[in-house]
C-alpha atoms as a PDB file:
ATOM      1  CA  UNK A   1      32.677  74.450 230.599  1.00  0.00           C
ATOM      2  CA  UNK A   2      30.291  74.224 233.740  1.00  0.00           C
ATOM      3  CA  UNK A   3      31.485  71.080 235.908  1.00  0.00           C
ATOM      4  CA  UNK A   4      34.378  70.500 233.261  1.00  0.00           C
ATOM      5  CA  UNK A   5      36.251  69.164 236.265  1.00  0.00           C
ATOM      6  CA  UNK A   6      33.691  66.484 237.652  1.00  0.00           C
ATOM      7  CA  UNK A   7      33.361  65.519 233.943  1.00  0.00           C
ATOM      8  CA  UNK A   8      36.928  64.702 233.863  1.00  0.00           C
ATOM      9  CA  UNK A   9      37.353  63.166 237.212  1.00  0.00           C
ATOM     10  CA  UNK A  10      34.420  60.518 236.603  1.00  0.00           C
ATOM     11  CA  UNK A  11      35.833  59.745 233.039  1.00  0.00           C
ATOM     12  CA  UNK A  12      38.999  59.187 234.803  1.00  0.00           C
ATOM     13  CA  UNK A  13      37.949  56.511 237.274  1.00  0.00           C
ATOM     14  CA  UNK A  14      35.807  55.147 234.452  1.00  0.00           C
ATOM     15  CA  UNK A  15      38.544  54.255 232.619  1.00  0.00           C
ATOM     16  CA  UNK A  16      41.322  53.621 235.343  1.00  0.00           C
ATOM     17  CA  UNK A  17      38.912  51.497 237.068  1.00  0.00           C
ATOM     18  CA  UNK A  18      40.143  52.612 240.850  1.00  0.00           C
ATOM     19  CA  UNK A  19      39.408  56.302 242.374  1.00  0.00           C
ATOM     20  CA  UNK A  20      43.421  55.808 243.953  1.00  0.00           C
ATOM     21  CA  UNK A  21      44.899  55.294 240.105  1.00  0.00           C
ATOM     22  CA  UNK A  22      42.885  58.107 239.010  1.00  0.00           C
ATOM     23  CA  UNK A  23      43.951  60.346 241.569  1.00  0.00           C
ATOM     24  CA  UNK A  24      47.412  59.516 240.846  1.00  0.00           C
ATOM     25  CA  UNK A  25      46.754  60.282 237.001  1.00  0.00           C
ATOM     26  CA  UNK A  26      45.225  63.765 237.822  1.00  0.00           C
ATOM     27  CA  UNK A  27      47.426  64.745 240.809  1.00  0.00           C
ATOM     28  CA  UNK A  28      44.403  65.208 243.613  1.00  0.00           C
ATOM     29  CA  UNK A  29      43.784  63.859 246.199  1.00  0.00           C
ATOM     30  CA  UNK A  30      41.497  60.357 245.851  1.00  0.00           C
ATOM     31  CA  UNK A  31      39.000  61.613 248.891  1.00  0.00           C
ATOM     32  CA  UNK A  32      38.288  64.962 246.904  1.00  0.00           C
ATOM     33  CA  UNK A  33      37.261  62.806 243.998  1.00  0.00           C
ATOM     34  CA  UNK A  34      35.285  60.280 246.393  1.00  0.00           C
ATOM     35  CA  UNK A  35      33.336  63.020 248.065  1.00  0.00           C
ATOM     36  CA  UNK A  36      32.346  64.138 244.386  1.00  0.00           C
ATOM     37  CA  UNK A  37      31.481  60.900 243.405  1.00  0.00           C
ATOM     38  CA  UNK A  38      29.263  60.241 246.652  1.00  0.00           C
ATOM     39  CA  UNK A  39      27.807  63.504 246.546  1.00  0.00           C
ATOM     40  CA  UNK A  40      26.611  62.998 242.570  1.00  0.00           C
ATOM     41  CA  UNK A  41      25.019  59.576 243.324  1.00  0.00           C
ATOM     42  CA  UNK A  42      22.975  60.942 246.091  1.00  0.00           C
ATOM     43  CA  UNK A  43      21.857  63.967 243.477  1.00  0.00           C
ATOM     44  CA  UNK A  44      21.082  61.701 241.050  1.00  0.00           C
ATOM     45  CA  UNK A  45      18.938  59.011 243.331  1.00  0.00           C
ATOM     46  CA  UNK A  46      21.415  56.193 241.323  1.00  0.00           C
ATOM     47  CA  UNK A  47      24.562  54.600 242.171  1.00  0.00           C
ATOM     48  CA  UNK A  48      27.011  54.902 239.473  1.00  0.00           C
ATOM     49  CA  UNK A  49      29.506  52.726 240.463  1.00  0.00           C
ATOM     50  CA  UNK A  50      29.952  49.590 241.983  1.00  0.00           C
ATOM     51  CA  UNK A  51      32.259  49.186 244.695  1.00  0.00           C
ATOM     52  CA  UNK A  52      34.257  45.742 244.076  1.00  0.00           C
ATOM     53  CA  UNK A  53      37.519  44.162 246.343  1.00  0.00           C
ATOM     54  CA  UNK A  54      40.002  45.281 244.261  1.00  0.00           C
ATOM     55  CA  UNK A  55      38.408  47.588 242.008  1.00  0.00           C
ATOM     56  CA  UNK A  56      35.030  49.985 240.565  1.00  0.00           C
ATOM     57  CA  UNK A  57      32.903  48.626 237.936  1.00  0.00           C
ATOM     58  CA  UNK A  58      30.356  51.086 236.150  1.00  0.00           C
ATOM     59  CA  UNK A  59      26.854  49.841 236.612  1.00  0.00           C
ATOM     60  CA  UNK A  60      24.190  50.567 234.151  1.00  0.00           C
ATOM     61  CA  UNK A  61      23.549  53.995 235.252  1.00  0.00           C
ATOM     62  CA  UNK A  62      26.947  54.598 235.428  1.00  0.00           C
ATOM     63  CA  UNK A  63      27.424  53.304 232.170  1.00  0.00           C
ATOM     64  CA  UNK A  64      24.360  55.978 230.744  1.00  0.00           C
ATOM     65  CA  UNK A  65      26.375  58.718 232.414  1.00  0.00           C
ATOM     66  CA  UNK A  66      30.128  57.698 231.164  1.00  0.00           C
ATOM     67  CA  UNK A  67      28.661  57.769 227.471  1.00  0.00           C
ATOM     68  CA  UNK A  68      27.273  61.327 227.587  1.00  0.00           C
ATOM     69  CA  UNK A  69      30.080  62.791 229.763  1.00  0.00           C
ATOM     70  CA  UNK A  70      32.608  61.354 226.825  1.00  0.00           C
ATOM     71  CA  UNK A  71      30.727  62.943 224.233  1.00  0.00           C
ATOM     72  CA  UNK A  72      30.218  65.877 226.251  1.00  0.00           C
ATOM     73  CA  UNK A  73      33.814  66.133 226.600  1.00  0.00           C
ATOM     74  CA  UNK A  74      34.345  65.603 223.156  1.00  0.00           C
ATOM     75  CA  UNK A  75      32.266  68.301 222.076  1.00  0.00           C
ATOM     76  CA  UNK A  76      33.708  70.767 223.862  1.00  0.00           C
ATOM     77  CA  UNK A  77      37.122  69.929 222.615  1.00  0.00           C
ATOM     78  CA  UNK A  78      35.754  70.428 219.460  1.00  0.00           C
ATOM     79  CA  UNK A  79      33.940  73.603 219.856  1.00  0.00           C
ATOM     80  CA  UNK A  80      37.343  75.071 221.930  1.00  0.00           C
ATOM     81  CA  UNK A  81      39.377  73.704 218.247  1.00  0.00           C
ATOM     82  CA  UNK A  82      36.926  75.860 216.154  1.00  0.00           C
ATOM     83  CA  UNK A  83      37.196  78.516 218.318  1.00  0.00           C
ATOM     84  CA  UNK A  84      40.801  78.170 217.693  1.00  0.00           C
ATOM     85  CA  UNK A  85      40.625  78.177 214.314  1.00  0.00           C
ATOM     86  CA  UNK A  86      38.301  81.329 214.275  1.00  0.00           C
ATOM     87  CA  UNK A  87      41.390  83.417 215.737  1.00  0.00           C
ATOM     88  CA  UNK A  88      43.010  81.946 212.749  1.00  0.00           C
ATOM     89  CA  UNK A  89      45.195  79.668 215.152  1.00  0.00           C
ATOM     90  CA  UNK A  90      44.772  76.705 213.288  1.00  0.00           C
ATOM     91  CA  UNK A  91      44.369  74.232 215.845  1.00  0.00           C
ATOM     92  CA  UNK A  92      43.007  70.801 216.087  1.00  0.00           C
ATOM     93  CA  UNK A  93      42.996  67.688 217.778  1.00  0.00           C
ATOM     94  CA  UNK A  94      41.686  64.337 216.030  1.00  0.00           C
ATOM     95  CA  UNK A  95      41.198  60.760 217.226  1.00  0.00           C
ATOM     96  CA  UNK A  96      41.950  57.609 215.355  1.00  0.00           C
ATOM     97  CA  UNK A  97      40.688  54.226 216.406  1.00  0.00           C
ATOM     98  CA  UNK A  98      43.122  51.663 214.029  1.00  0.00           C
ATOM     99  CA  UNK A  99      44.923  48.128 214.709  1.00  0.00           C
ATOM    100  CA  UNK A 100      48.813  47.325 215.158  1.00  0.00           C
ATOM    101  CA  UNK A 101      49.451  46.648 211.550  1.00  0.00           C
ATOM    102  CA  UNK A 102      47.679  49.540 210.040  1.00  0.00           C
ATOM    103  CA  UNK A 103      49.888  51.858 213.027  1.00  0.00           C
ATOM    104  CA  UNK A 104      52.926  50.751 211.823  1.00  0.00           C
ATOM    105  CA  UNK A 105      52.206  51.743 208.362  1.00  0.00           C
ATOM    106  CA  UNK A 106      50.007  54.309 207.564  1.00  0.00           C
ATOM    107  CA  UNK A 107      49.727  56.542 210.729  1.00  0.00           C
ATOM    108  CA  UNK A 108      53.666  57.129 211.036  1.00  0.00           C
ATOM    109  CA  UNK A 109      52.942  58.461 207.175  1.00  0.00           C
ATOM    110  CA  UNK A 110      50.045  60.710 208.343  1.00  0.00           C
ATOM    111  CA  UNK A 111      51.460  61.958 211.310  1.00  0.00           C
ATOM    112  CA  UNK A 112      54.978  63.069 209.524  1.00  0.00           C
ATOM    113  CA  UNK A 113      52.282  65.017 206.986  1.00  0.00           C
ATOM    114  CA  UNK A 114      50.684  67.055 209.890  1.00  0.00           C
ATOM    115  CA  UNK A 115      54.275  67.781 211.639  1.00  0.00           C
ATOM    116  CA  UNK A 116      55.013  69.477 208.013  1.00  0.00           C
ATOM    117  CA  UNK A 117      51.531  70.573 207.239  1.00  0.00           C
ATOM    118  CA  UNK A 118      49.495  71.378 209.961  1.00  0.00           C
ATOM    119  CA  UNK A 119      51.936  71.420 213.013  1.00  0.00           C
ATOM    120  CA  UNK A 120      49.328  72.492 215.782  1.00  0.00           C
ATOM    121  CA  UNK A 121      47.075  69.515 214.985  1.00  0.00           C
ATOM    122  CA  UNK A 122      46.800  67.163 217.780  1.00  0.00           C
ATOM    123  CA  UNK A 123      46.619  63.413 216.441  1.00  0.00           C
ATOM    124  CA  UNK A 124      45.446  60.831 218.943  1.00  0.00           C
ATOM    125  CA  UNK A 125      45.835  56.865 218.009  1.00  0.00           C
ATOM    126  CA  UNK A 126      44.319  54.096 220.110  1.00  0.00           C
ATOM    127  CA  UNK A 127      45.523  50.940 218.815  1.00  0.00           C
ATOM    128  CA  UNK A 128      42.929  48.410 219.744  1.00  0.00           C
ATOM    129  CA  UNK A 129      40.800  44.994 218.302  1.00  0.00           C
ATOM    130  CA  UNK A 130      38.211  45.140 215.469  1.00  0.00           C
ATOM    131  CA  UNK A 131      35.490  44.992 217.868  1.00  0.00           C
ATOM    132  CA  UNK A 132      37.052  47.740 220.475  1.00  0.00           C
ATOM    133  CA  UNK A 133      37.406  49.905 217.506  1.00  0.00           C
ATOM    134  CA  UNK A 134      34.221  49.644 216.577  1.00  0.00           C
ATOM    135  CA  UNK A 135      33.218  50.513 220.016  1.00  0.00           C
ATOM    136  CA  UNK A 136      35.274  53.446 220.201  1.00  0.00           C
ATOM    137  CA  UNK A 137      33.127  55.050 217.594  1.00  0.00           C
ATOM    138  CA  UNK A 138      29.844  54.312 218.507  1.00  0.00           C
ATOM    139  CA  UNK A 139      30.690  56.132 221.549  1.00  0.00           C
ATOM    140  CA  UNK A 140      32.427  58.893 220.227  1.00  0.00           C
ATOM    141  CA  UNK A 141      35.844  58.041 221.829  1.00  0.00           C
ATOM    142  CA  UNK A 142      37.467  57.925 218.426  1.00  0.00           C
ATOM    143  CA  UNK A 143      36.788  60.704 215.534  1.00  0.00           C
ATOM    144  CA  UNK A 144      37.540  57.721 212.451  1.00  0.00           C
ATOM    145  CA  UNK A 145      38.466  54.407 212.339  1.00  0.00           C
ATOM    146  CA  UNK A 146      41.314  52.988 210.358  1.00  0.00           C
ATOM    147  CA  UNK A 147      41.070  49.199 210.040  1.00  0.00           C
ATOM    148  CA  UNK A 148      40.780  45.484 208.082  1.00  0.00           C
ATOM    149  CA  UNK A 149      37.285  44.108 207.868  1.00  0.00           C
ATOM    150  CA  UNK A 150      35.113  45.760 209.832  1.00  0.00           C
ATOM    151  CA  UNK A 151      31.335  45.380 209.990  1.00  0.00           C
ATOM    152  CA  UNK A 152      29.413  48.272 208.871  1.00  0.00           C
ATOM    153  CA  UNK A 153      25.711  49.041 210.273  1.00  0.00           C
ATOM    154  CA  UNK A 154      23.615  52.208 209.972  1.00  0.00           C
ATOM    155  CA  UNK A 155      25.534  54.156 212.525  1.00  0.00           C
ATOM    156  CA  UNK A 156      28.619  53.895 210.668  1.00  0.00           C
ATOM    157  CA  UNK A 157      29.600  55.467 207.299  1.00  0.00           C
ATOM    158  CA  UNK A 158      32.599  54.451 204.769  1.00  0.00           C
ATOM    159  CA  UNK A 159      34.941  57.677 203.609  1.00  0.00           C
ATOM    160  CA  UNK A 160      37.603  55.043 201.297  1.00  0.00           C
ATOM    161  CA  UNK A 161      38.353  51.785 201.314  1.00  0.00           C
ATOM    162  CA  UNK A 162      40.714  48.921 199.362  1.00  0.00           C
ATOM    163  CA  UNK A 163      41.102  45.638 199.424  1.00  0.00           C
ATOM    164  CA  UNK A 164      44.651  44.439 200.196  1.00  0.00           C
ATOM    165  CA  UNK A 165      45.807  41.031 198.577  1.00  0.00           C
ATOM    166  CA  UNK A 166      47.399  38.448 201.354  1.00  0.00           C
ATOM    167  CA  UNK A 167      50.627  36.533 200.314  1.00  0.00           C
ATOM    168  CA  UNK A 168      53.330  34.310 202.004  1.00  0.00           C
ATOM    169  CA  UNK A 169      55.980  35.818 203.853  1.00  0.00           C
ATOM    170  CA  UNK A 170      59.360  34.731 204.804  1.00  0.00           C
ATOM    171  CA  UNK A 171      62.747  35.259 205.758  1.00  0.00           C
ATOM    172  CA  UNK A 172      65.064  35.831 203.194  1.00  0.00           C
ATOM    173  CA  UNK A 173      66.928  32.859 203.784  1.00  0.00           C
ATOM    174  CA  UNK A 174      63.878  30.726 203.755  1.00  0.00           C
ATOM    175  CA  UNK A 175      63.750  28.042 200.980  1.00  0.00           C
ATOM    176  CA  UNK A 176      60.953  29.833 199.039  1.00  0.00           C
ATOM    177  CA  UNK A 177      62.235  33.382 199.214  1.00  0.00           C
ATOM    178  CA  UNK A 178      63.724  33.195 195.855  1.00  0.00           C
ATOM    179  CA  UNK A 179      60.433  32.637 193.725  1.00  0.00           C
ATOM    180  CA  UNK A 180      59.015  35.002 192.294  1.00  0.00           C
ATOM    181  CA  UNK A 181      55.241  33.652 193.306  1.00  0.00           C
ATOM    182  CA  UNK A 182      54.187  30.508 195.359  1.00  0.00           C
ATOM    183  CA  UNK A 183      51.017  28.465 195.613  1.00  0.00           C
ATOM    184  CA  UNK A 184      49.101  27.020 198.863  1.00  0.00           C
ATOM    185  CA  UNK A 185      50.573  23.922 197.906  1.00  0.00           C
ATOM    186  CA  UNK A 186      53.773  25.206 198.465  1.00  0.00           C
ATOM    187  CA  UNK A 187      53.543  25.490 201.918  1.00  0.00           C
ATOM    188  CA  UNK A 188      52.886  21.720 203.063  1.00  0.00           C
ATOM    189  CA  UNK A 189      55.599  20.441 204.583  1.00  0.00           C
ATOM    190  CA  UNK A 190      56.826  24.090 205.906  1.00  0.00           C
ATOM    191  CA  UNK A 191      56.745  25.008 209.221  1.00  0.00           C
ATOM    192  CA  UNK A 192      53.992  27.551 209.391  1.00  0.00           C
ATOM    193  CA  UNK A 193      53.026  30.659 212.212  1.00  0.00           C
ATOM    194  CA  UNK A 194      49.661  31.549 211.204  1.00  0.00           C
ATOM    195  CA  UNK A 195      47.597  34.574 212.062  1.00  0.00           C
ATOM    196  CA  UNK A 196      44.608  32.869 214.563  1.00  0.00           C
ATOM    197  CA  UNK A 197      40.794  32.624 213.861  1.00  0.00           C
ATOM    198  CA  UNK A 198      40.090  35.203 215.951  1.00  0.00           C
ATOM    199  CA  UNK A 199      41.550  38.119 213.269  1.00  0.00           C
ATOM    200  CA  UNK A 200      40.057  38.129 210.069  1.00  0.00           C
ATOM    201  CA  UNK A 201      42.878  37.694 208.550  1.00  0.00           C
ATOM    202  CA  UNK A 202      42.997  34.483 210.202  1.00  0.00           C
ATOM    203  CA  UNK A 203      39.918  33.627 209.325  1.00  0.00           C
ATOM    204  CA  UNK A 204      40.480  34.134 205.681  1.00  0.00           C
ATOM    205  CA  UNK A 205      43.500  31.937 205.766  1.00  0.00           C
ATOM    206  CA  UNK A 206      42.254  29.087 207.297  1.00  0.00           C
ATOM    207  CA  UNK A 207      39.734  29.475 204.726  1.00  0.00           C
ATOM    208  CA  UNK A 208      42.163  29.711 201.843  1.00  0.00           C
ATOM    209  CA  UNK A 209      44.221  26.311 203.397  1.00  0.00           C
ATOM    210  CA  UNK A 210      40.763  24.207 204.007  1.00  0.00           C
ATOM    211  CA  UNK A 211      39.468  24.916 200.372  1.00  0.00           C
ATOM    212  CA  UNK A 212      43.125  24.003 199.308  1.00  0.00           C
ATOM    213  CA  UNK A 213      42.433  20.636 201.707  1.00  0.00           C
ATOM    214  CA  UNK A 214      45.870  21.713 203.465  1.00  0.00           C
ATOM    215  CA  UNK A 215      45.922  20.507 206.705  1.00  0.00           C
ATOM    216  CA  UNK A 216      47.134  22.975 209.720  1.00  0.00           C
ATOM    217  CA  UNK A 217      46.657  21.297 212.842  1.00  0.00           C
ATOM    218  CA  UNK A 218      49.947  21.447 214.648  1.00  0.00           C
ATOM    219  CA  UNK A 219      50.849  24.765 213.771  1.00  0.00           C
ATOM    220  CA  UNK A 220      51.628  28.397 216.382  1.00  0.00           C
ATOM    221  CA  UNK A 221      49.221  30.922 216.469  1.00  0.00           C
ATOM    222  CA  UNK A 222      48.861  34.258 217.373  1.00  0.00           C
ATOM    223  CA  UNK A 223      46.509  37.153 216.843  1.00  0.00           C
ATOM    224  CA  UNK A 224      50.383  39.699 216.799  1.00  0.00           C
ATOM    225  CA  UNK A 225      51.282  40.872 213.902  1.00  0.00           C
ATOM    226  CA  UNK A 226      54.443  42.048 214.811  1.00  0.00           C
ATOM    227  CA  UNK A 227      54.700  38.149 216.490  1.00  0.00           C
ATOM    228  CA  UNK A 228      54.135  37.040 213.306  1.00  0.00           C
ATOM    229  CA  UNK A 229      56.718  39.088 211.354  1.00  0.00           C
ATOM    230  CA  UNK A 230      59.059  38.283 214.132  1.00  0.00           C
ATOM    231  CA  UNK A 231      58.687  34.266 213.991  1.00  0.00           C
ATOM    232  CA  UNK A 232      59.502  34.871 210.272  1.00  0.00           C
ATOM    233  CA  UNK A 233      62.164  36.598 210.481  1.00  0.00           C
ATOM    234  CA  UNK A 234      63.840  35.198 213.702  1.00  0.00           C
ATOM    235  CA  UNK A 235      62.671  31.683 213.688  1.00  0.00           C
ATOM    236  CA  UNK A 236      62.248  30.868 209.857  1.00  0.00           C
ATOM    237  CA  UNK A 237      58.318  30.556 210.221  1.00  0.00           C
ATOM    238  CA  UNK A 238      56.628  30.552 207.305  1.00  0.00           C
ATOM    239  CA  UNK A 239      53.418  32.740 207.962  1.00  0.00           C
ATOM    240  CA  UNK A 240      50.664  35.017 205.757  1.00  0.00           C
ATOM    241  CA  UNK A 241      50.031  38.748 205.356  1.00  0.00           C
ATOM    242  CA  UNK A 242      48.516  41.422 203.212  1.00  0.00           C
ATOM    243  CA  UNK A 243      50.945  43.473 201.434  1.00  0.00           C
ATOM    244  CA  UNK A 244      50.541  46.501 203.868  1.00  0.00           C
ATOM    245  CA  UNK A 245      51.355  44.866 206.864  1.00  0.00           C
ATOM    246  CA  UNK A 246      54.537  43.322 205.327  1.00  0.00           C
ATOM    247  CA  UNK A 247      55.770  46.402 203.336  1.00  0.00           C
ATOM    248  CA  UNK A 248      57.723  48.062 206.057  1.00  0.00           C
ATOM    249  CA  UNK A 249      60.347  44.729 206.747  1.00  0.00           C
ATOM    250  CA  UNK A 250      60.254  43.593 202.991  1.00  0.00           C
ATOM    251  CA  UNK A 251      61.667  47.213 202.294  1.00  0.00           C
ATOM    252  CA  UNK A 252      64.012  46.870 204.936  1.00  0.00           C
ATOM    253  CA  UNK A 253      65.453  43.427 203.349  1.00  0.00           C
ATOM    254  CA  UNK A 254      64.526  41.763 206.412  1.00  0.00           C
ATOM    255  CA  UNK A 255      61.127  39.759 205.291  1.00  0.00           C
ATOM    256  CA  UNK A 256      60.348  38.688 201.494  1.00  0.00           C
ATOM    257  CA  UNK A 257      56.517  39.025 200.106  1.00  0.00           C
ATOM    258  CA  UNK A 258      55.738  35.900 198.472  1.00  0.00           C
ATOM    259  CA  UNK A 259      52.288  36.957 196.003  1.00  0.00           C
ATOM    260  CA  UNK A 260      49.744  34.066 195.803  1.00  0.00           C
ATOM    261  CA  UNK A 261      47.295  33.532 193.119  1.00  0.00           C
ATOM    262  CA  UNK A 262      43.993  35.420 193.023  1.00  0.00           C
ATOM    263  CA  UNK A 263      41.088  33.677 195.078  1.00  0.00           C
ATOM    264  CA  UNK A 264      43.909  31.298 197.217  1.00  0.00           C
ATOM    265  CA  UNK A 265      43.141  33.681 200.376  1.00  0.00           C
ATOM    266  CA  UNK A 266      40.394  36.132 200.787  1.00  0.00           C
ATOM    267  CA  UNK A 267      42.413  39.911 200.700  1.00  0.00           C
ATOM    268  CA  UNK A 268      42.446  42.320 203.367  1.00  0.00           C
ATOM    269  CA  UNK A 269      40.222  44.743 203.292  1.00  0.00           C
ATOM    270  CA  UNK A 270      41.109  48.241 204.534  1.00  0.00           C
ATOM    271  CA  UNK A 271      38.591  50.888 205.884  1.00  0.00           C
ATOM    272  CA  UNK A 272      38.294  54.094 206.803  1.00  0.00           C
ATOM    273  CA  UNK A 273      35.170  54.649 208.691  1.00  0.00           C
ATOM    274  CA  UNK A 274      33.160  57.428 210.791  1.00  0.00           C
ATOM    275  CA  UNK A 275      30.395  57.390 212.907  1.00  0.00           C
ATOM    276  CA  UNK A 276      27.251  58.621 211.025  1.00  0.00           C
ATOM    277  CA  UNK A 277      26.193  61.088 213.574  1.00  0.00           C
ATOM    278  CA  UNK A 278      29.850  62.256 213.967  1.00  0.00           C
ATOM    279  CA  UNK A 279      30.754  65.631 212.291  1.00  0.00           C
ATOM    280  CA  UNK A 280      34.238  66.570 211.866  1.00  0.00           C
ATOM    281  CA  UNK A 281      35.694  70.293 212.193  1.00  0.00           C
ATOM    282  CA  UNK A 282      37.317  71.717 209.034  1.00  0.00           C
ATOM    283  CA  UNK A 283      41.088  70.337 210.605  1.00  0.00           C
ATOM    284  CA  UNK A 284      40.030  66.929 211.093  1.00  0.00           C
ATOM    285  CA  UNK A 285      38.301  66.864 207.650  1.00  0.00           C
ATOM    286  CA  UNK A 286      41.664  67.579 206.530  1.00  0.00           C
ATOM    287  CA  UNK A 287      43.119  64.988 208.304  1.00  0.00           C
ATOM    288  CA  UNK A 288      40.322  62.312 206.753  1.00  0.00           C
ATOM    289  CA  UNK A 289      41.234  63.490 203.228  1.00  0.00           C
ATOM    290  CA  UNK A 290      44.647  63.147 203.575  1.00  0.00           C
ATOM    291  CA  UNK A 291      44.148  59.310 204.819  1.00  0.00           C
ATOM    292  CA  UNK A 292      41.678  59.097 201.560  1.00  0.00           C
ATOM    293  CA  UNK A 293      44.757  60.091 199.587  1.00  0.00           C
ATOM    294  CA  UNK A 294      46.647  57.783 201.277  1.00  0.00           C
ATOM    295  CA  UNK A 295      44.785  54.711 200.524  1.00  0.00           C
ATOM    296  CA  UNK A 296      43.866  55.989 196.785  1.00  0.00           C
ATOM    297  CA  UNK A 297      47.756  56.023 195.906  1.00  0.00           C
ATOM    298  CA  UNK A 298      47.699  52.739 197.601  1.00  0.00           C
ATOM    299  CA  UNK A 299      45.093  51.516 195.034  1.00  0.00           C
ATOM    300  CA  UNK A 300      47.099  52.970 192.441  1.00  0.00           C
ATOM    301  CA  UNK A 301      50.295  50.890 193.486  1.00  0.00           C
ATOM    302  CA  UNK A 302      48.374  47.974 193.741  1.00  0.00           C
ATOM    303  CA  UNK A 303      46.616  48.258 190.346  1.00  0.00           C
ATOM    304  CA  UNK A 304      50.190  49.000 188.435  1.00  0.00           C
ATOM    305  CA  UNK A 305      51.743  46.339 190.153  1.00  0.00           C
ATOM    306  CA  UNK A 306      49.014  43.796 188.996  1.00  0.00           C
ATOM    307  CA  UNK A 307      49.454  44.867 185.570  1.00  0.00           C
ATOM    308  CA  UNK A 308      52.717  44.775 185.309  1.00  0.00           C
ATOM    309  CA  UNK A 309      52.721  41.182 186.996  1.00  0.00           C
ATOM    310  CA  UNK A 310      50.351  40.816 183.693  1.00  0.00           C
END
């Protein structure tokens, strides 16, 4: 690829934020990369970074550049995969922009699949917030997107979705862990770790305890979910999340899943998402249908369980 190697070095001090750290990361020297970066600016008539105490900061032109030479970058990993796959090699590399909960569950699943099934595929996994995720898309940093509750526009398209239902969990010595169901009424009086505003799960628990006219003032709270699980399981907490998130430590006997009623709390609701103008190469099609499967048998669970809960 012509100027493959600029292309990397400037998303490399992009993202590093510091032409030293990205040196470092790519084994150069930093003034070989500075000289390149000097001599592009003056070619270009625009300064692409800004040059601040303690680090660089992209300014808008910069930011204009950084977006195509990620895409660009992209591309060509993507036409070097189907070239690949035209020698009948069978490799691939694919990207997945998801949150901590949804790595912990699902991706272990999909990445044991391609070490049996398609061992020369390449998965990537940035774990990141709704908002970076959605981000990561739009500029073509991430292939798919793997997430609760995120907000669709026209430059994003849905491949399979559920909706996840969002119960109490505890310990298993907890006071509540041996019913078989709880209410919201349930937990006043316990001490609670809830999931903060800022997650929508959060959101959509706060909601569920105001229309319940709980009150939650003087409670911890955290945007972790693995903070969450541990205050549970550690410190007795009593705290709220969807089945998925939960499923890994209630099989392992170390947290109970406590089902509430339909309507108490809004459920999760599970994504899998592409950008519109994104096309994926046959491997990372199969990748996306195997995730599809994925949440369709977790549809199916869902559905048998709430039958035979009657």
């Amino acid at each position: 690829m012509l100027h493959a190697r600029m292309l990397h070095y400037l998303n490399e001090v992009a993202t590093v934020g510091s032409i030293r750290g990205a040196a470092e990361r790519l084994g150069i020297a930093a003034s070989s990369i500075n000289r390149q970066i000097i001599a592009l600016e003056e070619e270009l008539g625009a300064q692409l970074f800004e040059r601040m105490p303690r680090r660089l900061r992209l300014t808008a032109a910069g930011e204009a550049l950084i977006l195509h030479i990620r895409r660009t970058l992209r591309d060509y990993e993507r036409l070097e995969n189907q070239l690949q796959e035209m020698k009948g090699l069978r490799r691939g590399a694919i990207s997945v922009a998801t949150m901590s909960g949804v790595a912990a569950t699902l991706i272990p699943q999909l990445a044991a699949w391609l070490k049996e099934n398609q061992p020369h595929v390449k998965l990537g996994v940035q774990v990141l917030s709704r908002d970076a995720i959605l981000a990561a898309l739009k500029a073509g940093e991430a292939d798919i997107g793997l997430a609760y509750n995120l907000e669709l526009d026209a430059t994003l398209r849905l491949l399979a979705d559920m909706r996840l239902p969002v119960g109490v969990v505890v310990s298993p010595s907890h006071p509540l862990a041996g019913r078989s169901a709880i209410t919201l009424g349930d937990c006043v009086g316990q001490r609670m770790f809830l999931p903060d505003r800022s997650t929508a799960l959060g959101r959509a628990v706060a909601a569920g305890l105001e229309r319940a006219s709980i009150g939650f003032d003087m409670v911890s709270e955290t945007n972790s979910t693995e903070l969450l699980k541990l205050a549970a399981i550690e410190e007795g907490a009593l705290t709220f999340l969807n089945r998925l998130d939960a499923s890994l430590d209630v099989a392992a006997g170390r947290l109970v899943y406590l089902p509430l009623p339909q309507g108490a709390v809004d459920p999760s609701h599970l994504m899998l998402v592409q950008r519109q103008s994104g096309k994926l190469d046959p491997t990372q099609s199969l990748v996306v249908d195997r995730l599809a499967g994925m949440i369709a048998a977790l549809k199916a669970q869902e559905r048998a369980r709430r039958q035979a809960e009657g």
